[in-house]
C-alpha atoms as a PDB file:
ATOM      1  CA  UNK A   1       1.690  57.122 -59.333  1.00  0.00           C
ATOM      2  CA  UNK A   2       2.212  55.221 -55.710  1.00  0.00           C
ATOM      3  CA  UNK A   3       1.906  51.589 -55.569  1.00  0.00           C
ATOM      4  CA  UNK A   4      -0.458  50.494 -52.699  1.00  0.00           C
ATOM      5  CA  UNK A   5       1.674  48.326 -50.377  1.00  0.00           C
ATOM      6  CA  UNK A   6       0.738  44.688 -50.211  1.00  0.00           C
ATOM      7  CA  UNK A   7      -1.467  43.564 -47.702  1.00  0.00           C
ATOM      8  CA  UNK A   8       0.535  40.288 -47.295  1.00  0.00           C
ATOM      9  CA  UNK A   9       3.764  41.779 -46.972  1.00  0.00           C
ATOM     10  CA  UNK A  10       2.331  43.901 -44.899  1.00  0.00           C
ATOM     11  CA  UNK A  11       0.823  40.754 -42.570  1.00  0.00           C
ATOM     12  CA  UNK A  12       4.113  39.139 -42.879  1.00  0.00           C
ATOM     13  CA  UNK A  13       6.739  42.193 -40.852  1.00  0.00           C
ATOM     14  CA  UNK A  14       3.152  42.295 -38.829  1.00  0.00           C
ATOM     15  CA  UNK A  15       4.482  40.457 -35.216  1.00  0.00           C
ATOM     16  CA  UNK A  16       1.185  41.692 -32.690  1.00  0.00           C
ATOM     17  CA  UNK A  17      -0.551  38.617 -31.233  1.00  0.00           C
ATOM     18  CA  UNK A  18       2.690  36.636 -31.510  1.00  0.00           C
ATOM     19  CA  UNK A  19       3.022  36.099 -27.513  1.00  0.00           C
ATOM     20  CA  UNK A  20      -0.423  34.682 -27.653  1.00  0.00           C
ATOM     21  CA  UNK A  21       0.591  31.985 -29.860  1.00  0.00           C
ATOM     22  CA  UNK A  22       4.027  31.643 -27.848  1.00  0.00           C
ATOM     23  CA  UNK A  23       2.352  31.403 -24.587  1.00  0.00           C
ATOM     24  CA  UNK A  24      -0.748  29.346 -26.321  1.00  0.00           C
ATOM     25  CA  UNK A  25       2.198  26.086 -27.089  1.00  0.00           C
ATOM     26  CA  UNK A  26       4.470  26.535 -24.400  1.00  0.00           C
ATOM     27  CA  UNK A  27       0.962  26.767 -21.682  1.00  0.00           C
ATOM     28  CA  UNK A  28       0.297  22.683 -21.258  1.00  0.00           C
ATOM     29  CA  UNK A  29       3.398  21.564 -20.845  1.00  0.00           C
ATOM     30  CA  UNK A  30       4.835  24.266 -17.845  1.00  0.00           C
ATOM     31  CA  UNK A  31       0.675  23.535 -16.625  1.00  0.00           C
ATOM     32  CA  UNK A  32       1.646  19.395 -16.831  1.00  0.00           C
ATOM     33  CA  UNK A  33       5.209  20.455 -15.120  1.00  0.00           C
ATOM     34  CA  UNK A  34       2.918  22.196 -12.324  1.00  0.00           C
ATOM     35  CA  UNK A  35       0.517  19.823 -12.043  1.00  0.00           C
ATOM     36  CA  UNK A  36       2.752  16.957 -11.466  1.00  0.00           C
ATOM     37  CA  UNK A  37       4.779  18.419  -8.968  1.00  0.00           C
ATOM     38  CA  UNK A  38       1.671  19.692  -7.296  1.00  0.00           C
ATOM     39  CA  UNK A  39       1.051  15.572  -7.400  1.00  0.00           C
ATOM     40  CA  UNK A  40       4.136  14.568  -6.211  1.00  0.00           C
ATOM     41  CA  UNK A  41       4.550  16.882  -3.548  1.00  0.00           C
ATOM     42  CA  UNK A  42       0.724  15.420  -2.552  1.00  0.00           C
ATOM     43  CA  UNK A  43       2.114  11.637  -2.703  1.00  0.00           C
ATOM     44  CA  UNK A  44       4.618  12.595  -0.466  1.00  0.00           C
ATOM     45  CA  UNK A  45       2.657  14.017   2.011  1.00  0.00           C
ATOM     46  CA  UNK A  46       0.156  10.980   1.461  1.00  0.00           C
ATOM     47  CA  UNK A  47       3.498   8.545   2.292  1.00  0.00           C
ATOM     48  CA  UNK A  48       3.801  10.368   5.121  1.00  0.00           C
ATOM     49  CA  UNK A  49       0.573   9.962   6.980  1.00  0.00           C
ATOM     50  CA  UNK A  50       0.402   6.488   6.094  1.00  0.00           C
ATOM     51  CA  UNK A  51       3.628   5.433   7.339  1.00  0.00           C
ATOM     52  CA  UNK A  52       3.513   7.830  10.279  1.00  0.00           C
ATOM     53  CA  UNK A  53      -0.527   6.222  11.104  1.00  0.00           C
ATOM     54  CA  UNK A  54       0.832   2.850  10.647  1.00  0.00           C
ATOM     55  CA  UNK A  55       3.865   3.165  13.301  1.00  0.00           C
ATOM     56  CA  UNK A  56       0.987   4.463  15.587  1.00  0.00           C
ATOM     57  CA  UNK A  57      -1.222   1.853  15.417  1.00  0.00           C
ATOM     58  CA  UNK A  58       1.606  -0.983  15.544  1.00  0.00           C
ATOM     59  CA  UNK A  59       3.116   0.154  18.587  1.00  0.00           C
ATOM     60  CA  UNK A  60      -0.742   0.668  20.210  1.00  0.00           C
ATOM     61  CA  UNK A  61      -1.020  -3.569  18.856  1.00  0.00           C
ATOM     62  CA  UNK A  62       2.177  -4.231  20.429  1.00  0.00           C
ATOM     63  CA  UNK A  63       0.942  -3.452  24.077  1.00  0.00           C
ATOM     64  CA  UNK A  64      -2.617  -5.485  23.738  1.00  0.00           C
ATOM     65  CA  UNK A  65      -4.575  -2.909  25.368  1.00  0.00           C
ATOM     66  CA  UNK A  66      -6.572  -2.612  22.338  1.00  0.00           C
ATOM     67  CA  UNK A  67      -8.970  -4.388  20.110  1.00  0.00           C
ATOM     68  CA  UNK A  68      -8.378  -4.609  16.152  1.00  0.00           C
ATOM     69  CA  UNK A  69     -11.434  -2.758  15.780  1.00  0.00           C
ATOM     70  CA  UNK A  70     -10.184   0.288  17.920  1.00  0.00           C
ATOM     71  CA  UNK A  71      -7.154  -0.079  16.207  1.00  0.00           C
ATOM     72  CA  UNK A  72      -8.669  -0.008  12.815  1.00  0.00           C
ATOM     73  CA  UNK A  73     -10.637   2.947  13.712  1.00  0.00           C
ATOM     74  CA  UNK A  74      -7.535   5.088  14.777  1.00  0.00           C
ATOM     75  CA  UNK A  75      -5.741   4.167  11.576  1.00  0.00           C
ATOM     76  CA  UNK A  76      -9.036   5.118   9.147  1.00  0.00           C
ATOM     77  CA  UNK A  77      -9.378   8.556  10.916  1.00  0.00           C
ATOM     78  CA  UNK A  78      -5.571   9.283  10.307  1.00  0.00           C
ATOM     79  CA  UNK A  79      -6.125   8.240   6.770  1.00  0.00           C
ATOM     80  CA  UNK A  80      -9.001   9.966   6.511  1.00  0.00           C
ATOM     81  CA  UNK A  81      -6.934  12.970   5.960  1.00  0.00           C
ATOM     82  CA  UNK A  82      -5.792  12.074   2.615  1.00  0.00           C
ATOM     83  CA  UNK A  83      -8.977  13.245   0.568  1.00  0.00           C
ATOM     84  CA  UNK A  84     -11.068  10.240  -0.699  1.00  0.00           C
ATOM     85  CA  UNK A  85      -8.728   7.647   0.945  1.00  0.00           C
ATOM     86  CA  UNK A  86      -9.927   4.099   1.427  1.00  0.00           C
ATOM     87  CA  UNK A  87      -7.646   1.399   3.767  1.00  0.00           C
ATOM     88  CA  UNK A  88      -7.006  -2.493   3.330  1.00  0.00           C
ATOM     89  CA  UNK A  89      -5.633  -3.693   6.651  1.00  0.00           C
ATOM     90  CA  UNK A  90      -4.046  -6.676   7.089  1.00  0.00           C
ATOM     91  CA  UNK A  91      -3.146  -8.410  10.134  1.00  0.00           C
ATOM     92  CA  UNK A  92      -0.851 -11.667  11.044  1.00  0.00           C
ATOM     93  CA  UNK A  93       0.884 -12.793  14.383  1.00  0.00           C
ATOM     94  CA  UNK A  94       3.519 -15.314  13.831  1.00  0.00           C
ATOM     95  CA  UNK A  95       5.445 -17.204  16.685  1.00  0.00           C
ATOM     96  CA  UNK A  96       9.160 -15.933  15.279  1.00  0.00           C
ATOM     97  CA  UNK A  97      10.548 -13.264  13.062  1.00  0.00           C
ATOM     98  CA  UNK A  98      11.950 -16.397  11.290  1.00  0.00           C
ATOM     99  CA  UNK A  99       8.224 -17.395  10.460  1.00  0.00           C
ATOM    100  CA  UNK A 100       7.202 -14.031   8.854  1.00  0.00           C
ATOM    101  CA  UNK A 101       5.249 -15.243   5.297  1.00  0.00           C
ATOM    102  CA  UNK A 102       6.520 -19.055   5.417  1.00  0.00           C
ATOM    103  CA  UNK A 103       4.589 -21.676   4.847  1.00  0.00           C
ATOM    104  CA  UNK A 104       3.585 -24.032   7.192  1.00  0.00           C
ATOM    105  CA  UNK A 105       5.783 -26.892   7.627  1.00  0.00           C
ATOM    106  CA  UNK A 106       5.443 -30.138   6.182  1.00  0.00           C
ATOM    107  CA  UNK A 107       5.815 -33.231   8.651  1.00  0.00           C
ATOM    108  CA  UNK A 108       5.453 -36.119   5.490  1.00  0.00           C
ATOM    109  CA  UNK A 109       8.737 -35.824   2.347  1.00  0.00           C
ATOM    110  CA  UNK A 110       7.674 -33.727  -0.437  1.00  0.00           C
ATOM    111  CA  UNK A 111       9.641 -32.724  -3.440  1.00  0.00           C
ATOM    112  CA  UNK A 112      11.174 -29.336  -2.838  1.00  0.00           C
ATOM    113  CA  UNK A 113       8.681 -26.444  -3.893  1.00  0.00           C
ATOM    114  CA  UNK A 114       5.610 -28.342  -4.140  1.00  0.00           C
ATOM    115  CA  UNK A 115       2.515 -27.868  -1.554  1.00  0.00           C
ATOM    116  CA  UNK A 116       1.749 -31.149   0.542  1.00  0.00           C
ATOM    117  CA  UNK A 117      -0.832 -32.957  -1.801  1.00  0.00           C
ATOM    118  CA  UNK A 118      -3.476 -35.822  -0.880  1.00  0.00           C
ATOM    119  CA  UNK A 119      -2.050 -37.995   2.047  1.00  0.00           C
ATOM    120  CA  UNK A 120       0.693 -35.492   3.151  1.00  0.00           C
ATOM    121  CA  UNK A 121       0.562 -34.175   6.721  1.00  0.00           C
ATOM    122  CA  UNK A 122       1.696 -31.079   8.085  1.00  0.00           C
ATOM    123  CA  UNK A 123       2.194 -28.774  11.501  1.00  0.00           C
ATOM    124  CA  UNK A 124      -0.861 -26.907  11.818  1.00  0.00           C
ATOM    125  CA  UNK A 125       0.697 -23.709  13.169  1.00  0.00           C
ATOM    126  CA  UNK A 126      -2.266 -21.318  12.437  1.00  0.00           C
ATOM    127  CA  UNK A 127      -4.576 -23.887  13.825  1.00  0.00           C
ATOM    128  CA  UNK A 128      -7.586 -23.283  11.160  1.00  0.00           C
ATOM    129  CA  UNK A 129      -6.853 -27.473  10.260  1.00  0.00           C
ATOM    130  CA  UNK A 130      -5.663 -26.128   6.330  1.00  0.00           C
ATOM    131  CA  UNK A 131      -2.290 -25.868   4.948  1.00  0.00           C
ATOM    132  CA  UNK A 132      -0.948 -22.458   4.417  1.00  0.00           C
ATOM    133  CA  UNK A 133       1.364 -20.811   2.225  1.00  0.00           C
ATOM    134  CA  UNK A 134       1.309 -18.403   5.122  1.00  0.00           C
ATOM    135  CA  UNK A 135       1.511 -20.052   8.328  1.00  0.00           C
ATOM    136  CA  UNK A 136       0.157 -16.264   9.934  1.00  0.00           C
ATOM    137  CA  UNK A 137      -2.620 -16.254  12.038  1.00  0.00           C
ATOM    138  CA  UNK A 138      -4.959 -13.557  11.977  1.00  0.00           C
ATOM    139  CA  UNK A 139      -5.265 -11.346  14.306  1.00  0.00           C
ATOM    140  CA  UNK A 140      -3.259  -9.220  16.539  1.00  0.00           C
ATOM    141  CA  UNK A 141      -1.510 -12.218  18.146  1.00  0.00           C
ATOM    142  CA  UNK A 142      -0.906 -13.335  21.926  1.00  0.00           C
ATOM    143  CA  UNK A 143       2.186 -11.808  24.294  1.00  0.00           C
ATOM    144  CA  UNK A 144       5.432 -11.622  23.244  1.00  0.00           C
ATOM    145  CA  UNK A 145       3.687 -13.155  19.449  1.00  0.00           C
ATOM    146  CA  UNK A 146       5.424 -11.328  16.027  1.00  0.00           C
ATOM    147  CA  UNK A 147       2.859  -9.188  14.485  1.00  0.00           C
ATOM    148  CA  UNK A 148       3.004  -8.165  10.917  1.00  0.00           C
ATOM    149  CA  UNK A 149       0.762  -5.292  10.204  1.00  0.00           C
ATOM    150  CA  UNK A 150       0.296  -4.195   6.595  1.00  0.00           C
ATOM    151  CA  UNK A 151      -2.007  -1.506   5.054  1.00  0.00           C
ATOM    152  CA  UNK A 152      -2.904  -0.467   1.385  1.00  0.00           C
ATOM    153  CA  UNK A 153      -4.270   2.901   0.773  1.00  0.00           C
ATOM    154  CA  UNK A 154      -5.859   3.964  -2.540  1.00  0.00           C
ATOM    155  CA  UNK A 155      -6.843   8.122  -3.563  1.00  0.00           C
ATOM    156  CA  UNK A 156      -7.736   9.493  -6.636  1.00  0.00           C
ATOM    157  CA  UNK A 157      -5.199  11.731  -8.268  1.00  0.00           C
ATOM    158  CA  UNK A 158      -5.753  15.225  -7.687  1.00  0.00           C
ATOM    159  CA  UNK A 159      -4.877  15.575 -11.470  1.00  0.00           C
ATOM    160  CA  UNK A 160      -6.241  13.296 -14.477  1.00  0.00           C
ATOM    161  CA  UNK A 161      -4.076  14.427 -16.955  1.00  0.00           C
ATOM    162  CA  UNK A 162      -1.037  13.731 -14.958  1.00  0.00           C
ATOM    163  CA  UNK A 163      -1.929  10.286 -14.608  1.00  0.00           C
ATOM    164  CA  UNK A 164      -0.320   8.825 -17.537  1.00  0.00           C
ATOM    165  CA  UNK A 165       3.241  10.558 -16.889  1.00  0.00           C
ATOM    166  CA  UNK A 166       3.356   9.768 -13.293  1.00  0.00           C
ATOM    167  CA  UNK A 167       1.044   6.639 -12.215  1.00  0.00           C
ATOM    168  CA  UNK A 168       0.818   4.482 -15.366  1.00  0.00           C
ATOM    169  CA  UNK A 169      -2.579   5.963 -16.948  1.00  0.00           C
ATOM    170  CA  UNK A 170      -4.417   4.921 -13.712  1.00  0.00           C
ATOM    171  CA  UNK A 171      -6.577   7.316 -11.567  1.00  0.00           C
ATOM    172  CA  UNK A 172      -6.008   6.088  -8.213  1.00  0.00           C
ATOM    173  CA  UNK A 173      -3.020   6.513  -6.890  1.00  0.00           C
ATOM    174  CA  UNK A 174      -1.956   3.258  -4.173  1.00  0.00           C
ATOM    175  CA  UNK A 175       0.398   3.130  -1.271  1.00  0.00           C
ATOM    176  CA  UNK A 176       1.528   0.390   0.306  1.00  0.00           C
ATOM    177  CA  UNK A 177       3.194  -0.146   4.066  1.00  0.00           C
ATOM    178  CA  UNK A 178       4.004  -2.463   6.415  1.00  0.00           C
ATOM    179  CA  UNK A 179       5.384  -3.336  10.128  1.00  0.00           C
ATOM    180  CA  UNK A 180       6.444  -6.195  12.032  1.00  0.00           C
ATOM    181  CA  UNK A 181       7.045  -5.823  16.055  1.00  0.00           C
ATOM    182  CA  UNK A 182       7.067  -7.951  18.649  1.00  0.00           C
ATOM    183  CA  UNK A 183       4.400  -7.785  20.864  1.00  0.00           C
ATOM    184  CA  UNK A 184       4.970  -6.762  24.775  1.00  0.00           C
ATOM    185  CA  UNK A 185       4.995  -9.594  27.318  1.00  0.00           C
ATOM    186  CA  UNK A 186       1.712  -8.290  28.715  1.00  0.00           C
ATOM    187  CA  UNK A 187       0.335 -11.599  29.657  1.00  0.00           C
ATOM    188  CA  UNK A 188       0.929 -15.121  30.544  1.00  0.00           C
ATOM    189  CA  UNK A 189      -1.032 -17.415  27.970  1.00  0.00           C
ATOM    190  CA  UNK A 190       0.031 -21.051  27.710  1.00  0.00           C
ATOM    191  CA  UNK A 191      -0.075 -21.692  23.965  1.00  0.00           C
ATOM    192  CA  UNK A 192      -0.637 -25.539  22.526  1.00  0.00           C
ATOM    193  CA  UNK A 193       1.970 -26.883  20.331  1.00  0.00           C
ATOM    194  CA  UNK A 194       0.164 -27.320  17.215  1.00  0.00           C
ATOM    195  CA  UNK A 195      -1.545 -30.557  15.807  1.00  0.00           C
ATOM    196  CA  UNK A 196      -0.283 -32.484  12.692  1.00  0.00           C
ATOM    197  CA  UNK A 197      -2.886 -32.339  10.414  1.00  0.00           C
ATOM    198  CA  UNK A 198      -2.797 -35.312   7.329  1.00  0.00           C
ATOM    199  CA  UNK A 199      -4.535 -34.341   3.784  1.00  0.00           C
ATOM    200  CA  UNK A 200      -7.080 -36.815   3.314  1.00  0.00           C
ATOM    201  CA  UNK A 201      -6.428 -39.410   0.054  1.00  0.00           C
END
């Protein structure tokens, strides 16, 4: 009399659908591999045109034959190229490189690293009657001024899942640059030494 085979030893030499399962829990990690390079590669090309747009637009400042606002326009169309991109510009003119983000100076002692308080007086560089951490003036600046132009440029990721390998768990991806130039001599403006301005007591 034959013995029927057994059905599980039967399933157990049986190997058909085993590639599914293979390809099933190798798939989302080479698809997370592919997505983030495909993110990356997008960054990169997102660097690019910021940087690029920003060099642009500085050395358009630096000859003052444009406004800020045509300015700003030219560097939001460029950016507009990075899908969903939104711009923070930032503009200062300063009279020296040396002056680039310091504060304005103090003309009354104060202990070193403190802000003048109540009855301190200071140099008034920016000339808005206020100290300043930054003693920048906004603006494109006058002839032959130092201009620091900075812009911050937030996307969404073309990718949510890649988010928390490659930007933190955040959405939006940000990119940050910055130039400082000197601007052209293109005109003769007398400029006021600026005031000293006390803190009232």
């Amino acid at each position: 009399m034959k013995h029927l085979p057994n059905p599980l030893r039967r399933l157990r030499r049986d190997e058909r659908g085993s590639y599914i399962i293979e390809f099933a829990l190798l798939s989302l990690p080479m698809m997370t591999l592919l997505m983030g390079g495909i993110e990356l590669g997008y960054l990169a090309y997102a660097k690019s045109n910021v940087e690029g747009s920003l060099r642009e637009v500085s050395r358009l400042a630096a000859t003052g034959g444009s406004t800020a606002e045509e300015l700003d326009a030219i560097l939001n169309s460029k950016i507009g190229q990075i899908k969903g991109a939104s711009a923070e510009i930032e503009r200062k003119s300063y009279t020296a490189f040396g002056a680039v983000g310091q504060p304005e100076p103090p003309t009354t002692l104060i202990p070193d690293g403190e802000s003048p308080g109540p009855g301190d007086c200071f140099l008034d560089i920016n000339g808005n009657g206020n100290w300043d951490a930054d003693m920048g003036s906004d603006g494109l600046g006058n002839a032959e001024d130092i201009l620091y132009y900075g812009v911050t440029v937030t996307y969404p990721m073309i990718f949510k899942l890649t988010s928390s390998i490659i930007n933190g768990g955040k959405d939006n991806m940000t990119i940050q640059a910055n130039a400082v130039i000197k601007n052209e001599p293109f005109s003769n403006i007398e400029i006021p030494p600026p005031e000293e301005v006390c803190i009232p007591s």
